[in-house]
PDB file of N, CA and C in Angstrom:
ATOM      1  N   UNK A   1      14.129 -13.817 -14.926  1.00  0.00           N
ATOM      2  CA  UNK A   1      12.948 -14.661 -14.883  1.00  0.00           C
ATOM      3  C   UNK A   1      13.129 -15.770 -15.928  1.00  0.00           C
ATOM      4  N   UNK A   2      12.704 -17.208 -15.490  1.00  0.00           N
ATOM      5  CA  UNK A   2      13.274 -18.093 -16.214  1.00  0.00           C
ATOM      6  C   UNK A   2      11.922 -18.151 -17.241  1.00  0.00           C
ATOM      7  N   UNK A   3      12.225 -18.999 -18.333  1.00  0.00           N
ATOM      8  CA  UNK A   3      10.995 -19.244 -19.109  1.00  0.00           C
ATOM      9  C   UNK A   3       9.698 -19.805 -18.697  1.00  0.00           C
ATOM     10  N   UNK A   4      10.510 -20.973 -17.595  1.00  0.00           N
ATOM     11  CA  UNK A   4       8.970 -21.627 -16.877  1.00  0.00           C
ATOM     12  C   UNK A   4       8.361 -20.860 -15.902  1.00  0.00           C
ATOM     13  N   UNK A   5       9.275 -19.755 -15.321  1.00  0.00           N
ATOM     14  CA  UNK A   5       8.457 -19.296 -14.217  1.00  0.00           C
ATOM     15  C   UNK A   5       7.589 -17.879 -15.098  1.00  0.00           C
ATOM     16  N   UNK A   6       8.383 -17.433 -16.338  1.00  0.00           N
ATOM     17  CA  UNK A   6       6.843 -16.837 -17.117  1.00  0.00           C
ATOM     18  C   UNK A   6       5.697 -17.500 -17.605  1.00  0.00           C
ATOM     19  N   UNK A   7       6.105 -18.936 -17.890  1.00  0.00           N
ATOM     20  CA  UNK A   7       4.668 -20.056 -18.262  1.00  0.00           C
ATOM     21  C   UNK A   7       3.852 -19.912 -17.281  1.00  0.00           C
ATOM     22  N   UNK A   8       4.561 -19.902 -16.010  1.00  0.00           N
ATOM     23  CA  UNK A   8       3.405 -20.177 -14.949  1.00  0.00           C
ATOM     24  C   UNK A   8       2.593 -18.675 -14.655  1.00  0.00           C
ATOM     25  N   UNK A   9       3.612 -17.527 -15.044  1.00  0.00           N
ATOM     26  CA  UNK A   9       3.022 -16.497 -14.243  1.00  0.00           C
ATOM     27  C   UNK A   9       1.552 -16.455 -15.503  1.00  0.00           C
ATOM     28  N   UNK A  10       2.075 -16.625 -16.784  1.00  0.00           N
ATOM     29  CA  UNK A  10       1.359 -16.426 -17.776  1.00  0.00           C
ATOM     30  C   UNK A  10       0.502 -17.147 -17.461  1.00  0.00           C
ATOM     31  N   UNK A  11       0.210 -18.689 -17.528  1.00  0.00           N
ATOM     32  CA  UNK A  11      -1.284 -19.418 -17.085  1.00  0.00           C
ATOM     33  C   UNK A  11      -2.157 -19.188 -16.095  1.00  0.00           C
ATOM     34  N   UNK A  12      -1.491 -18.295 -15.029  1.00  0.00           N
ATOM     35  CA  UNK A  12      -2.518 -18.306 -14.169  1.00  0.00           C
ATOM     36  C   UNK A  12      -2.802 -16.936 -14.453  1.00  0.00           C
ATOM     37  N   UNK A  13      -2.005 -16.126 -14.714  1.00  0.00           N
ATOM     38  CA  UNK A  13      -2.705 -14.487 -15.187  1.00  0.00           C
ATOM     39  C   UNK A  13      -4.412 -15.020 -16.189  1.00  0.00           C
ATOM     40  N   UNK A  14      -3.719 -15.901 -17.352  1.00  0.00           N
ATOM     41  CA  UNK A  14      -5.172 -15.794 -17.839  1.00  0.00           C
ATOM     42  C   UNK A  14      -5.987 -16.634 -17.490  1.00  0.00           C
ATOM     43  N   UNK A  15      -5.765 -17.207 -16.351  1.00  0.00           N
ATOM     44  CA  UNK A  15      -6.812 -18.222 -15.420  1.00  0.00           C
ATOM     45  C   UNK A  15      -7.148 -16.757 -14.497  1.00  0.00           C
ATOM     46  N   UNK A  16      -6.865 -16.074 -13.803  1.00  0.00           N
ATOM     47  CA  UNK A  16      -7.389 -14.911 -13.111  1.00  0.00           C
ATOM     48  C   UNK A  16      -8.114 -14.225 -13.909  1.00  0.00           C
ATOM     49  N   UNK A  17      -7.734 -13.519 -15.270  1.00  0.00           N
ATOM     50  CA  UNK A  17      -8.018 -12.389 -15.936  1.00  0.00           C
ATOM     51  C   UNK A  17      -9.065 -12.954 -16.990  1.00  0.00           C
ATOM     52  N   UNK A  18     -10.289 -13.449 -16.369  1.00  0.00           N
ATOM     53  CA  UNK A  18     -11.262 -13.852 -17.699  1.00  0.00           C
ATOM     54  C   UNK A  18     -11.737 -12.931 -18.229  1.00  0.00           C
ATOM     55  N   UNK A  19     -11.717 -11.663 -18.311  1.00  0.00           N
ATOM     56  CA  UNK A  19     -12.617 -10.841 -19.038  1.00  0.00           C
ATOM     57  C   UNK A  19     -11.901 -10.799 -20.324  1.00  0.00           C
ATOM     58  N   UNK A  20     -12.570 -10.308 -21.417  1.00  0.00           N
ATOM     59  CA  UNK A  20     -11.791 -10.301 -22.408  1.00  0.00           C
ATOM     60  C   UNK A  20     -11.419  -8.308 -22.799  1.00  0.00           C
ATOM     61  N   UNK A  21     -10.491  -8.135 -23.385  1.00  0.00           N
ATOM     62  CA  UNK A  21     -10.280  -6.573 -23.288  1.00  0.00           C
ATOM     63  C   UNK A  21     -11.125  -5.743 -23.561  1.00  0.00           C
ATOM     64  N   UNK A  22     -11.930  -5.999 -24.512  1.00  0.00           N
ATOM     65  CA  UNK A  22     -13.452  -5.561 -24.627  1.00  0.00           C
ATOM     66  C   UNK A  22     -14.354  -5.659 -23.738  1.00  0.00           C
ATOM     67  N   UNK A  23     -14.854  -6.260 -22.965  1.00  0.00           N
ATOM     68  CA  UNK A  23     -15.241  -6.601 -22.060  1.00  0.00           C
ATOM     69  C   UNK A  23     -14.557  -5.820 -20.464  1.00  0.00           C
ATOM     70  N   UNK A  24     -12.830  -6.080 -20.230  1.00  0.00           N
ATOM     71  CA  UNK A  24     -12.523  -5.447 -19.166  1.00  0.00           C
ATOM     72  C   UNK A  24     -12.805  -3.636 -19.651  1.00  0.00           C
ATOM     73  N   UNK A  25     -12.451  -3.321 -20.853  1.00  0.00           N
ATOM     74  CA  UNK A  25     -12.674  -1.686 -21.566  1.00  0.00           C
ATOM     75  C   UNK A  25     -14.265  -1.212 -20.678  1.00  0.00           C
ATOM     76  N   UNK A  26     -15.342  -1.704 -21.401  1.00  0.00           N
ATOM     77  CA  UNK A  26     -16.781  -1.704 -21.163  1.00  0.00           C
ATOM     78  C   UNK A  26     -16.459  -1.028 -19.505  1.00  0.00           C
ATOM     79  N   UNK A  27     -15.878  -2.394 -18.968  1.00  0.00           N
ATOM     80  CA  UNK A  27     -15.927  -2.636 -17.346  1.00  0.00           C
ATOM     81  C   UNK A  27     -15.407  -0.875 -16.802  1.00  0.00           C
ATOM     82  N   UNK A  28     -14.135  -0.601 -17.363  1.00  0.00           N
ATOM     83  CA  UNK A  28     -13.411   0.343 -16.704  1.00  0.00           C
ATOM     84  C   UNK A  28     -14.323   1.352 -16.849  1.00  0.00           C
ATOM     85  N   UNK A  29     -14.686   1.614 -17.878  1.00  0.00           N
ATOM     86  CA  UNK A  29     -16.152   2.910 -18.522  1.00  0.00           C
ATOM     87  C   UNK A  29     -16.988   3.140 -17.301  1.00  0.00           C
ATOM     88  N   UNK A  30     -16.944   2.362 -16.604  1.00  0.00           N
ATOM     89  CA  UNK A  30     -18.413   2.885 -15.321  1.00  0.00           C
ATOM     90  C   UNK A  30     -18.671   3.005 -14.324  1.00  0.00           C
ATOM     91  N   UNK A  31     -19.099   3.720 -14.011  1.00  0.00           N
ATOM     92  CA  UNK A  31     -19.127   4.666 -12.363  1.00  0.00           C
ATOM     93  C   UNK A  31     -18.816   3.198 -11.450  1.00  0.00           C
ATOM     94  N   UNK A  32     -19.685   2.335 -11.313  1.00  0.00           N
ATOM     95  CA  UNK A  32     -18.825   1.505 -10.573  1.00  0.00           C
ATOM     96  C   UNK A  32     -17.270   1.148 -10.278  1.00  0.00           C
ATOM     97  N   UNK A  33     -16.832   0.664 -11.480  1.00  0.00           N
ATOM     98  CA  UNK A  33     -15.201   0.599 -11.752  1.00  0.00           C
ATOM     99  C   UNK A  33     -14.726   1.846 -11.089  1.00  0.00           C
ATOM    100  N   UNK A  34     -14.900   3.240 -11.279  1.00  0.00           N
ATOM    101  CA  UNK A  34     -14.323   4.001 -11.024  1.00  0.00           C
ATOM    102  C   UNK A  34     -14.810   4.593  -9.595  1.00  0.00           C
ATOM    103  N   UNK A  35     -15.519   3.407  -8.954  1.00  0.00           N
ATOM    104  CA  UNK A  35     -16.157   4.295  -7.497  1.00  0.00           C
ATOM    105  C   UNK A  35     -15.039   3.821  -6.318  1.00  0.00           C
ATOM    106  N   UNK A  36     -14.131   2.506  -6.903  1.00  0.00           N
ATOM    107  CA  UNK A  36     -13.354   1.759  -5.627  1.00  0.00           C
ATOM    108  C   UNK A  36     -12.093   1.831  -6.035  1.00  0.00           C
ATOM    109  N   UNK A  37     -11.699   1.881  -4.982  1.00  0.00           N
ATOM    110  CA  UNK A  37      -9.993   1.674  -4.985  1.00  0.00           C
ATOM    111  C   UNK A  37      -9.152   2.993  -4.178  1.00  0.00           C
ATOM    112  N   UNK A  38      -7.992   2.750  -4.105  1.00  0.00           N
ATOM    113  CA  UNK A  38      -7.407   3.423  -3.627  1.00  0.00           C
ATOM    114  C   UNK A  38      -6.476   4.809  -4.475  1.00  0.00           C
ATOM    115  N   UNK A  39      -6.647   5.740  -4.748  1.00  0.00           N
ATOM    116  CA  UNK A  39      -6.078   7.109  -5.275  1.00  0.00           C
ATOM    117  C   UNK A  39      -4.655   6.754  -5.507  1.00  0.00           C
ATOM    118  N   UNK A  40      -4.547   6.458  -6.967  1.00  0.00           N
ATOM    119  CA  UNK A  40      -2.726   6.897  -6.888  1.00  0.00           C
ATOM    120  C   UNK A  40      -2.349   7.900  -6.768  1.00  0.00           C
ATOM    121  N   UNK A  41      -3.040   8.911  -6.906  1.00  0.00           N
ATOM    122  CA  UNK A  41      -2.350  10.490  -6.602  1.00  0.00           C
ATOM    123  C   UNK A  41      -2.686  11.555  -7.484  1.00  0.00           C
ATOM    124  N   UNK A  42      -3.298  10.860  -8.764  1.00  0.00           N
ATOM    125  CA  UNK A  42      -3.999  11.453 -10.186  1.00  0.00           C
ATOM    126  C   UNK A  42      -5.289  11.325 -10.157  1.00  0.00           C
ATOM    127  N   UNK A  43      -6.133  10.830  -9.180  1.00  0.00           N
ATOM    128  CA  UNK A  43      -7.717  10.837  -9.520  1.00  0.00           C
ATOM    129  C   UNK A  43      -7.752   9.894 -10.328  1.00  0.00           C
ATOM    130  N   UNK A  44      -6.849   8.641 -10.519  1.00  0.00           N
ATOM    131  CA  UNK A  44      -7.274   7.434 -10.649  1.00  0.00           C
ATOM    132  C   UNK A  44      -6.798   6.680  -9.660  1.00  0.00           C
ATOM    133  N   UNK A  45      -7.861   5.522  -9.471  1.00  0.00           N
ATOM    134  CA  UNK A  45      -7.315   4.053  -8.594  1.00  0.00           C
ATOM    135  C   UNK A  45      -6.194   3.737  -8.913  1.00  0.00           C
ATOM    136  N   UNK A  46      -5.726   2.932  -7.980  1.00  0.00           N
ATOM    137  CA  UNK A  46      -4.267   2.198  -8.321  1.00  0.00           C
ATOM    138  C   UNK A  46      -5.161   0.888  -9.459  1.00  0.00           C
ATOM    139  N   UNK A  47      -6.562   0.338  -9.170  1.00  0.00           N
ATOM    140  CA  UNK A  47      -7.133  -0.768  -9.118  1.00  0.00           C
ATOM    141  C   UNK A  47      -7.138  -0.484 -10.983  1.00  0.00           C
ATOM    142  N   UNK A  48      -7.914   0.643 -10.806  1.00  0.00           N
ATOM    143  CA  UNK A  48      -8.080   1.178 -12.427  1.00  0.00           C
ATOM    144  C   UNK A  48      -6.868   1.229 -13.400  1.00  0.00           C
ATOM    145  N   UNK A  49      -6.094   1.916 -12.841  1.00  0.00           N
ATOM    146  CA  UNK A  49      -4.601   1.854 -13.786  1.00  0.00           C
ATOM    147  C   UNK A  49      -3.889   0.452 -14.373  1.00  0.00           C
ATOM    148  N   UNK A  50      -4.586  -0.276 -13.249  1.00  0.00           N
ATOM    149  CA  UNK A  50      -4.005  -1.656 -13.164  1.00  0.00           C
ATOM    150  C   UNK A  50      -4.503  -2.594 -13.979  1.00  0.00           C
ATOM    151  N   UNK A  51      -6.121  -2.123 -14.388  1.00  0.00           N
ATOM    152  CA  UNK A  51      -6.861  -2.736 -15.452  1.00  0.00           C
ATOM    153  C   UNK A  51      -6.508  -2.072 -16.777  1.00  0.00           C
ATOM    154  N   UNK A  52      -6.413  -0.820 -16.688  1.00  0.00           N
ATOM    155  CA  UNK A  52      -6.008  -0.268 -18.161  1.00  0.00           C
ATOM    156  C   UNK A  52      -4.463  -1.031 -18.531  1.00  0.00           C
ATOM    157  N   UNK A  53      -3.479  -1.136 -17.714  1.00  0.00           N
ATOM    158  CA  UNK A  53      -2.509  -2.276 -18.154  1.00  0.00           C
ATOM    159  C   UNK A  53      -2.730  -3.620 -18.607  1.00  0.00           C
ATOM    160  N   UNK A  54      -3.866  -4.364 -17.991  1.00  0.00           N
ATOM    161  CA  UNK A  54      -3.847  -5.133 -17.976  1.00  0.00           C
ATOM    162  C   UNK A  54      -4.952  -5.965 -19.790  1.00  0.00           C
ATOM    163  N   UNK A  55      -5.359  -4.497 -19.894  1.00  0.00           N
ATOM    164  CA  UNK A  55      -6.001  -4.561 -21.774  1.00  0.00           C
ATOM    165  C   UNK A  55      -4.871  -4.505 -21.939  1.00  0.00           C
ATOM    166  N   UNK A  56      -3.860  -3.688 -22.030  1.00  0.00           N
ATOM    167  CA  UNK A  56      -2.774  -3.287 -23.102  1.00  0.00           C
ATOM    168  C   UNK A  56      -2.024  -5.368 -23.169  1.00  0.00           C
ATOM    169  N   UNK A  57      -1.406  -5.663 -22.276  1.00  0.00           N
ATOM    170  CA  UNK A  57      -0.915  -6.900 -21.991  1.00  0.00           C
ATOM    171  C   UNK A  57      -2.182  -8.159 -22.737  1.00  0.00           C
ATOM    172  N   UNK A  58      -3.260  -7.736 -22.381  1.00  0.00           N
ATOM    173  CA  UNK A  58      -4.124  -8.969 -23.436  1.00  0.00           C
ATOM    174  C   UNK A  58      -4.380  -8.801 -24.897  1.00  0.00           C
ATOM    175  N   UNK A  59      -3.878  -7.820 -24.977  1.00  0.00           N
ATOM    176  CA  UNK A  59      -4.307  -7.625 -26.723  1.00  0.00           C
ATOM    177  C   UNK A  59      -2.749  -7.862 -27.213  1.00  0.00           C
ATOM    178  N   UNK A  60      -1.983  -8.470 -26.688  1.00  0.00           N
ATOM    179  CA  UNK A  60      -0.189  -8.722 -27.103  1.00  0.00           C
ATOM    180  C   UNK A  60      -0.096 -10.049 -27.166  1.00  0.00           C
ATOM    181  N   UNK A  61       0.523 -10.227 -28.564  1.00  0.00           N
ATOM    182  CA  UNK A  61       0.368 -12.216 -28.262  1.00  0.00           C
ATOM    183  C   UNK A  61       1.724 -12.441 -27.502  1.00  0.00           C
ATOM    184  N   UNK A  62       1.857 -13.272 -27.385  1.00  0.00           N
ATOM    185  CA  UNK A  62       2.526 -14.246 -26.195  1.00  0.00           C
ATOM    186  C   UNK A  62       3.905 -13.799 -26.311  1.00  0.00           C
ATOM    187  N   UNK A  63       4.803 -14.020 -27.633  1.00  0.00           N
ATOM    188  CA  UNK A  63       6.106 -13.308 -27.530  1.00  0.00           C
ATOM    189  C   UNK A  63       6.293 -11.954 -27.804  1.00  0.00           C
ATOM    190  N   UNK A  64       5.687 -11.221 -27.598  1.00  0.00           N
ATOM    191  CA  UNK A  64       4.926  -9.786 -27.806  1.00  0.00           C
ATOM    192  C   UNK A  64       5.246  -9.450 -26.524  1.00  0.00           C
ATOM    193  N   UNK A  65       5.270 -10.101 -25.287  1.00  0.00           N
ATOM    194  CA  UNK A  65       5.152  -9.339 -23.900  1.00  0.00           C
ATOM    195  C   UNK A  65       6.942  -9.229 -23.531  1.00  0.00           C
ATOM    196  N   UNK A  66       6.451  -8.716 -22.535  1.00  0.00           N
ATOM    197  CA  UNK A  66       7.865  -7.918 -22.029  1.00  0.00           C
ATOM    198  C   UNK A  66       8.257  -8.518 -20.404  1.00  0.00           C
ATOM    199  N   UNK A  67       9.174  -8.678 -20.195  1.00  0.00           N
ATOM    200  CA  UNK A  67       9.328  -8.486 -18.948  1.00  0.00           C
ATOM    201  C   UNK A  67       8.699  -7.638 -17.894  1.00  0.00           C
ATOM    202  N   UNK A  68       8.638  -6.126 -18.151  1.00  0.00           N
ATOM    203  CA  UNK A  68       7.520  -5.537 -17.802  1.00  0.00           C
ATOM    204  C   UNK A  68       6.235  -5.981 -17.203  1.00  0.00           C
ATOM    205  N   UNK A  69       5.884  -6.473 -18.171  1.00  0.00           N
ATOM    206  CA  UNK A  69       4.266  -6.815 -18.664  1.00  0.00           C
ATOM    207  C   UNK A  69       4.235  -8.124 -17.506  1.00  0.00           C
ATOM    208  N   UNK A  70       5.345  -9.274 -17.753  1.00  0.00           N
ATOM    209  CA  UNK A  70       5.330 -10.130 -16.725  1.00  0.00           C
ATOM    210  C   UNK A  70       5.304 -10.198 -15.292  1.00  0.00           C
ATOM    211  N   UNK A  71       6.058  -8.875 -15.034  1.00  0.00           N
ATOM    212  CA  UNK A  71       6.087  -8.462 -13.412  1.00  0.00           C
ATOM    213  C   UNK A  71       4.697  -7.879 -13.491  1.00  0.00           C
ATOM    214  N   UNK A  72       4.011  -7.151 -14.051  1.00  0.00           N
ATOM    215  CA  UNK A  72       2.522  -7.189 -13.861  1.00  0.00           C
ATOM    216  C   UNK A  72       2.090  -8.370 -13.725  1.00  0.00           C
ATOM    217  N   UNK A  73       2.045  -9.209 -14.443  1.00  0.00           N
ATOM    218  CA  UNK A  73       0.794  -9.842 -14.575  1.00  0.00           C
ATOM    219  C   UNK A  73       1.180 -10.736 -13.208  1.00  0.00           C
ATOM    220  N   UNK A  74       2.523 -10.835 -12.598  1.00  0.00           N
ATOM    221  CA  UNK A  74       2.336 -11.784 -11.472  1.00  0.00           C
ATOM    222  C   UNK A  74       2.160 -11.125 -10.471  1.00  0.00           C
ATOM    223  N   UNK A  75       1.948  -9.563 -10.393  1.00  0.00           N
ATOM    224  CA  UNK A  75       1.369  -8.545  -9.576  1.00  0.00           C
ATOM    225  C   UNK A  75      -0.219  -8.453  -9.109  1.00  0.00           C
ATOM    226  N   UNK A  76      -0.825  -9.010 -10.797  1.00  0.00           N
ATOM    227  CA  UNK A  76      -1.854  -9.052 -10.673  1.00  0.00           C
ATOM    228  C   UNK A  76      -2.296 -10.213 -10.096  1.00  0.00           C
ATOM    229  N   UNK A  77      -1.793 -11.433 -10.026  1.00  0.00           N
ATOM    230  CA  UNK A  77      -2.034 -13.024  -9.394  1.00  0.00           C
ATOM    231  C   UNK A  77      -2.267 -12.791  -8.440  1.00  0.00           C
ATOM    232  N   UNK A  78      -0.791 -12.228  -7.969  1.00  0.00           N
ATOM    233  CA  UNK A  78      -0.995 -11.647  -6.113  1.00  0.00           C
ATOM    234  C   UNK A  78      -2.304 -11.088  -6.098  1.00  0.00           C
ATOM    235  N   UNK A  79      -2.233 -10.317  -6.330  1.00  0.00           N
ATOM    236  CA  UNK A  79      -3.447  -9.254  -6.308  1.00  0.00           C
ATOM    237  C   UNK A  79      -4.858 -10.227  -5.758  1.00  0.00           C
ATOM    238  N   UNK A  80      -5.172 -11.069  -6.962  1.00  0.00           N
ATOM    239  CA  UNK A  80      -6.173 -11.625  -6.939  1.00  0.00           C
ATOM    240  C   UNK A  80      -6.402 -12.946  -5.835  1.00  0.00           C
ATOM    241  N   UNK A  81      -5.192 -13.500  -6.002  1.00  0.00           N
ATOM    242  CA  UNK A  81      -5.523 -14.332  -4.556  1.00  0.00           C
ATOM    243  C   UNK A  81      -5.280 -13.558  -3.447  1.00  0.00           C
ATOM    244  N   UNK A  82      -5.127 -12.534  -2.851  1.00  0.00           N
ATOM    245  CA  UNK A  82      -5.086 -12.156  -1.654  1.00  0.00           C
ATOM    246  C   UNK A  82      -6.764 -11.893  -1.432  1.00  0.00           C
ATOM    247  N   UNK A  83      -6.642 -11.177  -2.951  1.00  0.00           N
ATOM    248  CA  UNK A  83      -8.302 -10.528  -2.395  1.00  0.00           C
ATOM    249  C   UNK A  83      -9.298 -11.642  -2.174  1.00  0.00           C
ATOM    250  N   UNK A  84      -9.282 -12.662  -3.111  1.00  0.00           N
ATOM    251  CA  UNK A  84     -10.195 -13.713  -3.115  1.00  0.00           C
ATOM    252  C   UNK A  84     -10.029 -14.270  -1.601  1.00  0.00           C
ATOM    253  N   UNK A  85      -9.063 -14.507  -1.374  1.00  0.00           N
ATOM    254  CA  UNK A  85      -9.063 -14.964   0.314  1.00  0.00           C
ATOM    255  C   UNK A  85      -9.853 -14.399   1.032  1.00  0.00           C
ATOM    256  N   UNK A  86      -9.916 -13.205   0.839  1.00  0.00           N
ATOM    257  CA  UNK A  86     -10.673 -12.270   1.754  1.00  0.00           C
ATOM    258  C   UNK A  86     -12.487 -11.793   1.518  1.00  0.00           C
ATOM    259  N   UNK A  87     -13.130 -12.937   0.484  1.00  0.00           N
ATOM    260  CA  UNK A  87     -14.099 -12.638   0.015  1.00  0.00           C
ATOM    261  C   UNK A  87     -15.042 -12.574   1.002  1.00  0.00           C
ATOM    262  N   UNK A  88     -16.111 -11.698   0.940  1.00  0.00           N
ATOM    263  CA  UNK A  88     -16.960 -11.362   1.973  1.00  0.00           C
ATOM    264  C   UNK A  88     -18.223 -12.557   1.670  1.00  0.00           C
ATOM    265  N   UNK A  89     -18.985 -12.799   3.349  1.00  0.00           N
ATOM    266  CA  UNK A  89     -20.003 -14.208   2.691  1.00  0.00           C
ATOM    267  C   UNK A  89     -21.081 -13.252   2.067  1.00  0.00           C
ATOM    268  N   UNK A  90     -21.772 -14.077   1.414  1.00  0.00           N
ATOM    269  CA  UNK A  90     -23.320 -13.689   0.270  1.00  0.00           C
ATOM    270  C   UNK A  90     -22.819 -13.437  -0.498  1.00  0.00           C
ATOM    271  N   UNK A  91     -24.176 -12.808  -0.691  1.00  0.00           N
ATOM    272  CA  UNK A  91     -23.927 -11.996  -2.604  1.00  0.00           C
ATOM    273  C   UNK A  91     -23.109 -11.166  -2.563  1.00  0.00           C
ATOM    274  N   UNK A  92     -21.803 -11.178  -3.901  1.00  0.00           N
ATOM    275  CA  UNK A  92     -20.899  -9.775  -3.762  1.00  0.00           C
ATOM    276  C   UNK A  92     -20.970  -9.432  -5.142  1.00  0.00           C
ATOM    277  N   UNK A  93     -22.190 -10.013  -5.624  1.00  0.00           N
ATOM    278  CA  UNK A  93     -22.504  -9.098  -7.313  1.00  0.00           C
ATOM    279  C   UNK A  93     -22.061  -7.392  -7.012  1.00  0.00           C
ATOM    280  N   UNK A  94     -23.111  -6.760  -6.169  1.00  0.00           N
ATOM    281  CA  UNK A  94     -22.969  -5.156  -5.926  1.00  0.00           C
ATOM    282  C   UNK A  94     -22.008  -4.739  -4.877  1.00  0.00           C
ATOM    283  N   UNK A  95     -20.389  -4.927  -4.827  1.00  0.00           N
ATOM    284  CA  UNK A  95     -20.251  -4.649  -3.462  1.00  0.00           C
ATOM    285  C   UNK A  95     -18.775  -4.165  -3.909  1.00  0.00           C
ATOM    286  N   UNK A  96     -18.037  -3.233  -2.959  1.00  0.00           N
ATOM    287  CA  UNK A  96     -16.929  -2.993  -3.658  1.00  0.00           C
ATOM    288  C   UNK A  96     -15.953  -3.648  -3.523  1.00  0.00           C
ATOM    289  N   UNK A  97     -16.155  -4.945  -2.813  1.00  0.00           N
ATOM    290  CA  UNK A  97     -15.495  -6.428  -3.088  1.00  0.00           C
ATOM    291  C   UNK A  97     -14.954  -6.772  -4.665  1.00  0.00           C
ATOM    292  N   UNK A  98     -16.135  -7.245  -4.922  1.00  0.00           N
ATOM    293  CA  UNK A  98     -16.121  -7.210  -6.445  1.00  0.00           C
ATOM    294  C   UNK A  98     -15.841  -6.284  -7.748  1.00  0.00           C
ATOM    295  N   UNK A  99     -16.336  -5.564  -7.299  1.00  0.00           N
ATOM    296  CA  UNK A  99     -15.918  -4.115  -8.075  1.00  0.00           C
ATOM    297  C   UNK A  99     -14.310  -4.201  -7.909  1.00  0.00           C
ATOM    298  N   UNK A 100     -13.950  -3.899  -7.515  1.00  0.00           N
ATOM    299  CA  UNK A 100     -12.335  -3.582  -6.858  1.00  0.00           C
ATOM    300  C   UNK A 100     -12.072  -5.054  -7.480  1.00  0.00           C
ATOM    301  N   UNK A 101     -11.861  -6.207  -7.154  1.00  0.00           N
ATOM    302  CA  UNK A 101     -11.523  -7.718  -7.975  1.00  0.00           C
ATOM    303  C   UNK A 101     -11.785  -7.488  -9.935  1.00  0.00           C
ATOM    304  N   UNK A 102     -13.027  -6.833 -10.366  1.00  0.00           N
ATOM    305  CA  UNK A 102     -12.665  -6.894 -11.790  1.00  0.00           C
ATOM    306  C   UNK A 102     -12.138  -5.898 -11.899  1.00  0.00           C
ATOM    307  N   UNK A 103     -11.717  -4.544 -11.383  1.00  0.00           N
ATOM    308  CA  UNK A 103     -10.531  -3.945 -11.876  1.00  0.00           C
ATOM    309  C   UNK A 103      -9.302  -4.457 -12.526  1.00  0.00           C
TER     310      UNK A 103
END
């Protein structure tokens, strides 16, 4: 992975990922968070696991991350524009649209 193509994965990860880790933490804590997604096989979401990575990776400053961490976070891009494509019309404050997206 070249340097620019981690700039890019990096700018748009934290153009996707506005919560802040405190904030995504709070998030993961509650029956909502933990009502959607799909079972990795442990009685957690894939969606959930994916947010608990995704604190560990925001609380790391910039040359702190890993290659690792980078194939996440452009996992998570994907992630987020597929789903956003697929947003349902109205309100999706309560819906497991959303729920499942701030994972």
């Amino acid at each position: 992975m070249t340097d620019d193509e981690k700039q890019d994965i990096y700018d748009d990860f934290y153009d996707n990922v506005n919560m802040t880790p405190y904030e995504l933490e709070d998030w993961l804590d509650t029956d909502e968070s933990k009502s959607v997604g799909k079972d990795s096989g442990d009685g957690e979401s894939v969606g959930h696991k994916s947010g608990r990575k995704i604190v560990k990776i925001k609380r790391k400053k910039k040359e702190e991350l890993t290659e690792t961490n980078y194939k996440h976070m452009n996992k998570v891009n994907g992630y987020v524009a597929r789903h956003t494509a697929q947003r349902p019309d109205g309100d999706v404050k309560e819906t497991d649209w959303y729920y499942s997206l701030k994972n």
